[in-house]
N, C-alpha and C. Protein backbone atom coordinates (compact mmCIF):
# COMPACT_ATOMS: atom_id res chain seq x y z
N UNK A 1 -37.65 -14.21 -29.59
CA UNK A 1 -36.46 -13.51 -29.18
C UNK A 1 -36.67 -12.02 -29.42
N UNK A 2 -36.30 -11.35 -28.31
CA UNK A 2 -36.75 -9.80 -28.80
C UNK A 2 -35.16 -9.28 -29.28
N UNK A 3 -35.35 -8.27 -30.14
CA UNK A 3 -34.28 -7.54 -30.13
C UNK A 3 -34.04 -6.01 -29.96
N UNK A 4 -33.22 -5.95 -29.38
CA UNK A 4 -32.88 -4.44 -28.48
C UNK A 4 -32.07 -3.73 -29.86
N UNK A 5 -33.22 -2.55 -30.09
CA UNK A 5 -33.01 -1.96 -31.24
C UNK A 5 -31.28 -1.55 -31.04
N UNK A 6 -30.58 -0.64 -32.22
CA UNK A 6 -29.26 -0.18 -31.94
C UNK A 6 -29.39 1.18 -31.41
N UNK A 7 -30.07 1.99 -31.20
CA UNK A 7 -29.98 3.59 -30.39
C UNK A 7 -29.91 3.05 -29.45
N UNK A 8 -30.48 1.50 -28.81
CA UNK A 8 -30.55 1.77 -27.02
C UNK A 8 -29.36 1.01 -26.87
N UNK A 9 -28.84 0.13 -27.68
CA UNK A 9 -27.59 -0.20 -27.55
C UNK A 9 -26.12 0.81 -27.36
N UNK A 10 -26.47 1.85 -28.79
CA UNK A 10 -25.87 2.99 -28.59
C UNK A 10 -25.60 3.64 -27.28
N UNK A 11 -26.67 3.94 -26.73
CA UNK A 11 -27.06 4.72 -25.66
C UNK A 11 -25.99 4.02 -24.55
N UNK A 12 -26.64 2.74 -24.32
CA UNK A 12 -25.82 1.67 -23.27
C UNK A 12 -24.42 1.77 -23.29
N UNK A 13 -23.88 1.82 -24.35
CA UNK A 13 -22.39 2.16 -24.50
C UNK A 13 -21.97 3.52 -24.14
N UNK A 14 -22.77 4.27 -24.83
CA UNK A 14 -22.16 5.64 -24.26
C UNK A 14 -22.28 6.13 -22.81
N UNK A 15 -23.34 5.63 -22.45
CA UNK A 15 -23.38 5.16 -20.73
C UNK A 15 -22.34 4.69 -19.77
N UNK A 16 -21.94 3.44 -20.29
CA UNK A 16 -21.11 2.61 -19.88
C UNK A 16 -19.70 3.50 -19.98
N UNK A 17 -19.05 3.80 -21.21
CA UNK A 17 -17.98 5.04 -21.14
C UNK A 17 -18.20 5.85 -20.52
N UNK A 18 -19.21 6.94 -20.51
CA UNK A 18 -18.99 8.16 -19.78
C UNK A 18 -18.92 7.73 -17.85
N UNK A 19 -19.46 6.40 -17.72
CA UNK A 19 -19.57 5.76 -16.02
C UNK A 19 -17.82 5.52 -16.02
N UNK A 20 -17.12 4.86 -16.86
CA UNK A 20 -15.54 4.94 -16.82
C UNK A 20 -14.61 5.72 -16.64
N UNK A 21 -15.63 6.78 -17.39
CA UNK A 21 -14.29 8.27 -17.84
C UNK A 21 -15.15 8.97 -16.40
N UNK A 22 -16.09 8.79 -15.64
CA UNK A 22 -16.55 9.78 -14.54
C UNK A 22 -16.09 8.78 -13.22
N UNK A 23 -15.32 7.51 -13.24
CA UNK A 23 -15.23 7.38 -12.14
C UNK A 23 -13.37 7.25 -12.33
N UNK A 24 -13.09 7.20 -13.75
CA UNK A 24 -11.46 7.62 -13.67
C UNK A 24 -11.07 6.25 -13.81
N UNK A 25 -9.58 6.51 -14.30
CA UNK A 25 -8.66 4.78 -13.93
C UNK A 25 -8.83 4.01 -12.69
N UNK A 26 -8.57 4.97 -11.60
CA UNK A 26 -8.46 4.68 -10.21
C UNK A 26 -9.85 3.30 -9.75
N UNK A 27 -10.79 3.49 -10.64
CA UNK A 27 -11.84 2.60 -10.32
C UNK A 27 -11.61 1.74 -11.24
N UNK A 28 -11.33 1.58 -12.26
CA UNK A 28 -10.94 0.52 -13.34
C UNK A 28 -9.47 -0.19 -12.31
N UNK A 29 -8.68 0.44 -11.97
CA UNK A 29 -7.27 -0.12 -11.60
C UNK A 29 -7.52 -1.04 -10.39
N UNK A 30 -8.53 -0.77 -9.58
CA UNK A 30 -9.11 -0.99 -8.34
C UNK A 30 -9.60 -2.56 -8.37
N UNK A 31 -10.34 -2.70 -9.80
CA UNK A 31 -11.14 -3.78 -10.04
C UNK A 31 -10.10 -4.73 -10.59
N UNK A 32 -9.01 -4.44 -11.56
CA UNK A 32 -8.19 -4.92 -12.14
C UNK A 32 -7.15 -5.39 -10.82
N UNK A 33 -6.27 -5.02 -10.37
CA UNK A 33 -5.20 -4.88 -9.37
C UNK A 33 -5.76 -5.40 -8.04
N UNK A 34 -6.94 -5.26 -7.66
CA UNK A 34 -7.53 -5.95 -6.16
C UNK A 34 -6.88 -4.86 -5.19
N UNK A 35 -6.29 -3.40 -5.52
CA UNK A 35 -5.50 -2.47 -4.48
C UNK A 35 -6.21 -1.56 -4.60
N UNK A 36 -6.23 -0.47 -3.55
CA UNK A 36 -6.38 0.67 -3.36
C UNK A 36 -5.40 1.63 -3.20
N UNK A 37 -5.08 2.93 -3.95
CA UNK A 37 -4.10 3.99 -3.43
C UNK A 37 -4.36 4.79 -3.01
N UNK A 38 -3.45 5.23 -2.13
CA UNK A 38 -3.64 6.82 -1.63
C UNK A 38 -2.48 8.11 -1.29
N UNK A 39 -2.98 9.11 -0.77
CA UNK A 39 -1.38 9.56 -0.96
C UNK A 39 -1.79 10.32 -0.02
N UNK A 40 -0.60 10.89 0.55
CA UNK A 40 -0.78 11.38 2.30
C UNK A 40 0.14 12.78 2.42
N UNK A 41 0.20 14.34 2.61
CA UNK A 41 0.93 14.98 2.28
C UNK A 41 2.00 14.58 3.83
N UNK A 42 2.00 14.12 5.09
CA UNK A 42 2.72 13.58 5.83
C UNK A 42 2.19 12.74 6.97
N UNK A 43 3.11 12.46 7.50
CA UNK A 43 2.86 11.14 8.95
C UNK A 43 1.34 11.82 9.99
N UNK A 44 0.85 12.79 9.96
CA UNK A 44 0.02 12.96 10.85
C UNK A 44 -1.16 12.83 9.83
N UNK A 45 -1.16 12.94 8.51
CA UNK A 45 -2.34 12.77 7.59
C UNK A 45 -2.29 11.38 7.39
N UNK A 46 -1.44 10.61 7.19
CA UNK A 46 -1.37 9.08 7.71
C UNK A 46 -1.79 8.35 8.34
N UNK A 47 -1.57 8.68 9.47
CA UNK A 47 -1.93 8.01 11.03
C UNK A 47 -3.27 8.65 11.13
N UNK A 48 -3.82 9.72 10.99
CA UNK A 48 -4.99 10.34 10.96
C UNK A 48 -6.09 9.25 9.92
N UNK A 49 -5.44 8.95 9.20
CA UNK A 49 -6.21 7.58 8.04
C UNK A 49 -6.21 6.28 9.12
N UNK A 50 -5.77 6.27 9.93
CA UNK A 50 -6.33 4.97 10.34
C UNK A 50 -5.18 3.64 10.60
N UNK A 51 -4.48 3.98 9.67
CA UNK A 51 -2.94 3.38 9.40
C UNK A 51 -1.99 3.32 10.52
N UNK A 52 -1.85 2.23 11.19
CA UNK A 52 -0.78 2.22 12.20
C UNK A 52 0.54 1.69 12.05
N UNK A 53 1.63 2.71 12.00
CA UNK A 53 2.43 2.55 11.38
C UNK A 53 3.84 3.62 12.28
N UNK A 54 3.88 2.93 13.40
CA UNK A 54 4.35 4.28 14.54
C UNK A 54 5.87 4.14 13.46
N UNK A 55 7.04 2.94 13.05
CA UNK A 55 7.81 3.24 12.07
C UNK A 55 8.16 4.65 11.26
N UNK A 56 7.09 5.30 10.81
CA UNK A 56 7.17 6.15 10.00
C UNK A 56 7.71 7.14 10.68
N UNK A 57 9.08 7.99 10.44
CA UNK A 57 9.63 9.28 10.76
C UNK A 57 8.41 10.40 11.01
N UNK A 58 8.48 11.50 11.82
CA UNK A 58 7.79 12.67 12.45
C UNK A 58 8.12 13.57 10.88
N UNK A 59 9.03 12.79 10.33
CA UNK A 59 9.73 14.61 8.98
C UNK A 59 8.87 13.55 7.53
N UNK A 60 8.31 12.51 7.99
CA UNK A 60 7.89 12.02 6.82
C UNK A 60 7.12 12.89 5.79
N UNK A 61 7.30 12.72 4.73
CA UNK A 61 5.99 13.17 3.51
C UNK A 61 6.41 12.60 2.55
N UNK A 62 5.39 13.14 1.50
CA UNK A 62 4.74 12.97 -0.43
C UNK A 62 4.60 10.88 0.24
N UNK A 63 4.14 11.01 0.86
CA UNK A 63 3.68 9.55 1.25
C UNK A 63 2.94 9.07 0.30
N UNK A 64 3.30 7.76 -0.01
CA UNK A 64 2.32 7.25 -0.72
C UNK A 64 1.91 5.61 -0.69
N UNK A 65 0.68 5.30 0.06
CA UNK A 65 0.21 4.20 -0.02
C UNK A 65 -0.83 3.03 -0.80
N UNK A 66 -0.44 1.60 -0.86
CA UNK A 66 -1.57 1.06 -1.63
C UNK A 66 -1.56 0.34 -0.24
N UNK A 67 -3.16 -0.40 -0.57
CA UNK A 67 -3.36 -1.50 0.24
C UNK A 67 -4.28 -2.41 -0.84
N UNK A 68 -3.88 -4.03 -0.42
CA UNK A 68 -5.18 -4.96 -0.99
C UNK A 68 -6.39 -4.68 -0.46
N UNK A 69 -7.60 -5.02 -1.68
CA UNK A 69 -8.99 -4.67 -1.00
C UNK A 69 -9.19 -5.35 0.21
N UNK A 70 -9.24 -6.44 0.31
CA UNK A 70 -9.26 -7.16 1.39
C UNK A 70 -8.39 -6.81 2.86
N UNK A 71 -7.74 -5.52 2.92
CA UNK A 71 -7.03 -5.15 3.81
C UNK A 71 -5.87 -6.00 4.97
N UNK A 72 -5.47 -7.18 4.06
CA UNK A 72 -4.59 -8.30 4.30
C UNK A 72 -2.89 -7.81 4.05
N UNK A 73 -3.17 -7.08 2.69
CA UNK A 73 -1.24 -6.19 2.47
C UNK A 73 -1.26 -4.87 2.37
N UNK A 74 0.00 -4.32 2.61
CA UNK A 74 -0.27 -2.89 2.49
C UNK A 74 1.28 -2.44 2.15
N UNK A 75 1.85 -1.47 1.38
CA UNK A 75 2.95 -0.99 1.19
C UNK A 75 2.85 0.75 1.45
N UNK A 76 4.22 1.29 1.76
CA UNK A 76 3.96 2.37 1.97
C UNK A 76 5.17 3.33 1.16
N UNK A 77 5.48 3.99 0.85
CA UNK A 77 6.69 4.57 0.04
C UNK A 77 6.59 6.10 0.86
N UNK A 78 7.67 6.46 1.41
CA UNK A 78 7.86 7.69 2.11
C UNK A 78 9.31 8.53 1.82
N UNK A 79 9.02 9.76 1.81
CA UNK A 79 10.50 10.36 1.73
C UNK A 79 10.74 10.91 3.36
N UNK A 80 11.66 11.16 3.45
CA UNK A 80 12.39 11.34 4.76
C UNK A 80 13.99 11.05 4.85
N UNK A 81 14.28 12.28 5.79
CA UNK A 81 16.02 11.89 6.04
C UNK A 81 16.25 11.39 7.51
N UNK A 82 15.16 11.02 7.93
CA UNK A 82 15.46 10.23 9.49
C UNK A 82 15.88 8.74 9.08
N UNK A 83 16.71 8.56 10.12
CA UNK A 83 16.75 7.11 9.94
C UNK A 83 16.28 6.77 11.37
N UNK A 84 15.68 4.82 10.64
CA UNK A 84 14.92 4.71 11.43
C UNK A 84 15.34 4.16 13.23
N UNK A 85 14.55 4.24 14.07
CA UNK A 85 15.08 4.04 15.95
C UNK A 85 15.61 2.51 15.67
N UNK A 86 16.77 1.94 16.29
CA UNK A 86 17.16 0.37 16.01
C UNK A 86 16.33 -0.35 16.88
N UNK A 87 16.02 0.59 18.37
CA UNK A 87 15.00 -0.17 19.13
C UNK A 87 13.71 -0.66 18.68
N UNK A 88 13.14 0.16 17.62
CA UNK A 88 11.92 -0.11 17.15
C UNK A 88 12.03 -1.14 16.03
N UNK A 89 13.03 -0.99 15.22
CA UNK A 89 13.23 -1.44 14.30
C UNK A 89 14.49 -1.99 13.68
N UNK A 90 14.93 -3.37 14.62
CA UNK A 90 16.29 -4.03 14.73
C UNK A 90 16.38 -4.87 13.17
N UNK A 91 17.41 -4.49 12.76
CA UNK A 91 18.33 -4.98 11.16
C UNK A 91 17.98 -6.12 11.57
N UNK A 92 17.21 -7.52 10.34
CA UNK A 92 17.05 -8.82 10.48
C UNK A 92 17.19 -9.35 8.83
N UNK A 93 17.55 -10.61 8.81
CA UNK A 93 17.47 -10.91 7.45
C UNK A 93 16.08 -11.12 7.04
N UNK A 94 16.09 -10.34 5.24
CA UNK A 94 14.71 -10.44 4.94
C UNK A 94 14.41 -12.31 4.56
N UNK A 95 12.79 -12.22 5.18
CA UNK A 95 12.32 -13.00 4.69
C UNK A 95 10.98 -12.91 3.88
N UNK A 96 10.43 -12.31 3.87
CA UNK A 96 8.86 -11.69 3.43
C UNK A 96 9.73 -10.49 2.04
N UNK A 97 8.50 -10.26 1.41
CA UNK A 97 8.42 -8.95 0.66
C UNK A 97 7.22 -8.79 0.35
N UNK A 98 6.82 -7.52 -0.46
CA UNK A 98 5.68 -7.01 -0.44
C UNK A 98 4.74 -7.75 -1.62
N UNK A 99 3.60 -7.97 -1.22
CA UNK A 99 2.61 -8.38 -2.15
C UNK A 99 2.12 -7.42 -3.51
N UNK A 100 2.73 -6.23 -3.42
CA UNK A 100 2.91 -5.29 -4.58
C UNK A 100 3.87 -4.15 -4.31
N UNK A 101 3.99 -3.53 -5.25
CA UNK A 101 5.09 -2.66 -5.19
C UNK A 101 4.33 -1.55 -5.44
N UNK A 102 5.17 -0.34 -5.22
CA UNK A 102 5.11 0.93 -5.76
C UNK A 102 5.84 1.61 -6.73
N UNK A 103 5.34 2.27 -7.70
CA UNK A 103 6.63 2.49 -8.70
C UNK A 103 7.55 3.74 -7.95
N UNK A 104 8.66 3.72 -8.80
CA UNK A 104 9.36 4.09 -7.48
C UNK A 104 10.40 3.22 -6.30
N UNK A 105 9.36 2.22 -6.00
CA UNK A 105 9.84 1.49 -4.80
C UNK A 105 11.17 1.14 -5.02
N UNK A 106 12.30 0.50 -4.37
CA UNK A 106 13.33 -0.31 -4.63
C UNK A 106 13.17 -1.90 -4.60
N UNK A 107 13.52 -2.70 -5.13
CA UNK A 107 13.93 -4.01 -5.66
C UNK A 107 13.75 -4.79 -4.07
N UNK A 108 12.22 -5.37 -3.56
CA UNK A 108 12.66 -5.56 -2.33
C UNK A 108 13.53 -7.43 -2.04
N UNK A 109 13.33 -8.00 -3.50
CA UNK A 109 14.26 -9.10 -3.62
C UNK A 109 15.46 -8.79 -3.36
N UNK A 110 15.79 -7.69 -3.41
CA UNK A 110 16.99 -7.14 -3.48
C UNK A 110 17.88 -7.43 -2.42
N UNK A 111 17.21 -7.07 -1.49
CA UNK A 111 17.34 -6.48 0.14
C UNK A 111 17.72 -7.72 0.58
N UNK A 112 18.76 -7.83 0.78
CA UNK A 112 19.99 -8.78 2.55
C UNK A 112 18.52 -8.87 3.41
N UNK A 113 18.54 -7.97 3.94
CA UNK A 113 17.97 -7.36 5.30
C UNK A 113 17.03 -6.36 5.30
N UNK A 114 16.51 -6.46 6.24
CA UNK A 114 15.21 -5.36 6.35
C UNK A 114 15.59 -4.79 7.37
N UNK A 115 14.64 -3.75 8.01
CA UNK A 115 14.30 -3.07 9.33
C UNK A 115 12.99 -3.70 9.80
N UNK A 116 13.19 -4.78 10.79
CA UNK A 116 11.90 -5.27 11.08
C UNK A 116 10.97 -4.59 12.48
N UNK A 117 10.14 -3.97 11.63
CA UNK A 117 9.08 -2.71 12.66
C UNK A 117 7.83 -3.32 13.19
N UNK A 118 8.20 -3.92 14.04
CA UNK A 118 6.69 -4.65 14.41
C UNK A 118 6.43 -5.36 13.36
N UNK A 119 5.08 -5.45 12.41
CA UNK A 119 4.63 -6.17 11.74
C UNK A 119 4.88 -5.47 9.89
N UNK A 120 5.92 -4.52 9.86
CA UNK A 120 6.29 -4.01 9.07
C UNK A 120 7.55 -4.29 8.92
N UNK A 121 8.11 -4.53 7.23
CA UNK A 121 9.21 -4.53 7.16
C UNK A 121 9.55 -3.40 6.22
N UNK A 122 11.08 -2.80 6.41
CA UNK A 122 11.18 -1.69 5.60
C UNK A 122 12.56 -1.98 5.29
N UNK A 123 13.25 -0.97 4.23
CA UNK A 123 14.23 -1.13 3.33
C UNK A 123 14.29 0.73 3.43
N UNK A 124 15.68 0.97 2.88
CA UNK A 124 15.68 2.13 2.54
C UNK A 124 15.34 2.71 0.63
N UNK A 125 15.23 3.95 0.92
CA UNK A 125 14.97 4.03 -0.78
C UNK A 125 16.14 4.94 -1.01
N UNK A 126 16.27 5.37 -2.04
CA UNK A 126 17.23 7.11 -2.13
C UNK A 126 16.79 8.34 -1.65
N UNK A 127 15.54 8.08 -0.92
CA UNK A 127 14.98 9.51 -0.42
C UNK A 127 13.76 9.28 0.75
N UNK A 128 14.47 7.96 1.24
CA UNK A 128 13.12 7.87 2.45
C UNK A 128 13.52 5.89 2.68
N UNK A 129 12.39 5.53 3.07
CA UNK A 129 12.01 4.57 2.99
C UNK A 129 10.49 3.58 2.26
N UNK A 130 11.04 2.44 2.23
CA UNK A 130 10.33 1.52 1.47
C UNK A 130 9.13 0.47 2.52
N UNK A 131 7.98 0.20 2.54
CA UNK A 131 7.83 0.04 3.96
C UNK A 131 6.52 -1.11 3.39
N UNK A 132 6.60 -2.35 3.89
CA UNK A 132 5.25 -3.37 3.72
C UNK A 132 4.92 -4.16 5.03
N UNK A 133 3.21 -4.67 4.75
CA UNK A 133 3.22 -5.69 6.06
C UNK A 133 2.41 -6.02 5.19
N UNK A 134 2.04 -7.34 5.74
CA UNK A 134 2.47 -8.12 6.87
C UNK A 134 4.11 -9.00 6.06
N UNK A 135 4.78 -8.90 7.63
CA UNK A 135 6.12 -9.59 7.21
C UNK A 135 5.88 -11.02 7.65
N UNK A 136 7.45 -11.54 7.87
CA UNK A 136 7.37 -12.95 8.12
C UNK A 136 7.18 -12.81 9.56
N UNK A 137 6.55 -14.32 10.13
CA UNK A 137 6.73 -14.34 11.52
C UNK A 137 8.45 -13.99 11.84
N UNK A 138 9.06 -14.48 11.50
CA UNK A 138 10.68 -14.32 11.85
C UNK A 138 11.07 -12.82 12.20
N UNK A 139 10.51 -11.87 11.24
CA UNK A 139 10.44 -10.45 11.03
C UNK A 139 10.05 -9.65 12.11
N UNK A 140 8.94 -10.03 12.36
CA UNK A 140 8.21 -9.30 13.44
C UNK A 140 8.04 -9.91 15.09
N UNK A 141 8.94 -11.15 14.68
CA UNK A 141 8.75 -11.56 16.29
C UNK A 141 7.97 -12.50 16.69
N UNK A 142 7.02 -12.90 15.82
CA UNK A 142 5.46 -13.58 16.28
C UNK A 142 5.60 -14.87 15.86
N UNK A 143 5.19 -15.77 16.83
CA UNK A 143 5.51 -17.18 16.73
C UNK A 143 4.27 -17.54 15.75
N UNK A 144 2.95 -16.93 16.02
CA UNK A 144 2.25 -17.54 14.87
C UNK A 144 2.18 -16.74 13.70
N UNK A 145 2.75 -15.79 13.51
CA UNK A 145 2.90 -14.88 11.90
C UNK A 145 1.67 -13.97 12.09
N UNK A 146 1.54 -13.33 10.88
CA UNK A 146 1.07 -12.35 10.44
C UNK A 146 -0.49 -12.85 10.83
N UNK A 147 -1.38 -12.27 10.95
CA UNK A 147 -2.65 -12.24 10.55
C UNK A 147 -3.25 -11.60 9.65
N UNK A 148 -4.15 -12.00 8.48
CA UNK A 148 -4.67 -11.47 7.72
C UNK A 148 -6.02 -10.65 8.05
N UNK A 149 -5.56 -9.72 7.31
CA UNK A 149 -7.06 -8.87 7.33
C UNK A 149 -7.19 -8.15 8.69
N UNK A 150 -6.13 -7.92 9.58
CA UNK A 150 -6.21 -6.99 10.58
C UNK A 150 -5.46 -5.30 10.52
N UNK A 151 -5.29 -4.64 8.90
CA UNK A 151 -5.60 -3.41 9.41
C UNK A 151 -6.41 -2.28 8.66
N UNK A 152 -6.39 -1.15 9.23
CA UNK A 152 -7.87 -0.45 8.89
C UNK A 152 -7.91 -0.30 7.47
N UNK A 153 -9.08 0.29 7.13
CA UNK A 153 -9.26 0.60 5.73
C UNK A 153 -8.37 1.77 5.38
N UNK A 154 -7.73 1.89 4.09
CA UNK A 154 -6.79 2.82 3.85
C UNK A 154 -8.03 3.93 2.91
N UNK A 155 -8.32 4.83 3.97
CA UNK A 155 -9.45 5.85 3.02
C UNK A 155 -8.17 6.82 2.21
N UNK A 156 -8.59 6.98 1.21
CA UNK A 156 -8.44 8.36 0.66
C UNK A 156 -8.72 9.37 0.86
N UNK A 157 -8.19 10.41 0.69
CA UNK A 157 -7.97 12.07 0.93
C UNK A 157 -8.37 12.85 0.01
């Protein structure tokens, strides 16, 4: 049996920390949580990410999104004083909620009803809206539901 003196053990550890503290929480939280965050200063730095999400107000900002790694859920937290088009997004009772939250977010057990946006459902907050997909089939219209794993990667900025 060999044994690995203690300096290189030492070493290995202090390695291992300074690889933690140089890649930040955000990579620890990543591995822990299975999400990615990001934050968007408004709707054209958004949609510019890849994110389709026509829902979101033109006055949107301090956006802030997670998505699962697997790019299956996604939540979005936005401020804005638009409210949202009824054509796009007709009042339905909720059935879905989000596979994580945002702090911040509002209580989406909460919610009667949603705004069902295509494959997004949203809620209001005190300063914007509250916004996740995939919803229920009922939500969005679609006789066979949601599909997993159909939208883009949420890069960071």
């Amino acid at each position: 049996m060999t044994r690995i003196p203690a300096r290189i053990l030492a070493l290995a550890g202090a390695a291992l920390a300074l690889s933690i503290t140089v890649t930040g929480c955000a990579g620890f939280d990543e591995m822990v949580t299975r999400t990615k965050a990001a934050s968007f200063q408004d709707r054209d730095a958004l949609i510019k990410s890849g994110i389709t999400a026509d829902w979101v107000p033109a006055d949107a900002h301090r956006i802030r999104g997670a998505r699962s790694l697997d790019n299956a859920d996604m939540s979005v937290l936005i401020s804005s004083k638009t409210k949202l088009d009824p054509r796009k997004c007709p009042r339905k009772q909720r059935q879905s909620t989000p596979s994580f939250v945002l702090a911040g977010a509002p209580n989406a057990y909460a919610a009667k009803e949603v705004y069902a946006c295509g494959e997004w459902s949203v809620i209001p907050t005190r300063n914007g809206w509250f916004g996740w997909t995939p919803n229920h089939p009922q939500e969005s219209g679609k006789k066979d539901g949601p599909r997993l794993g159909h939208h883009p990667v949420l890069r960071t900025e």
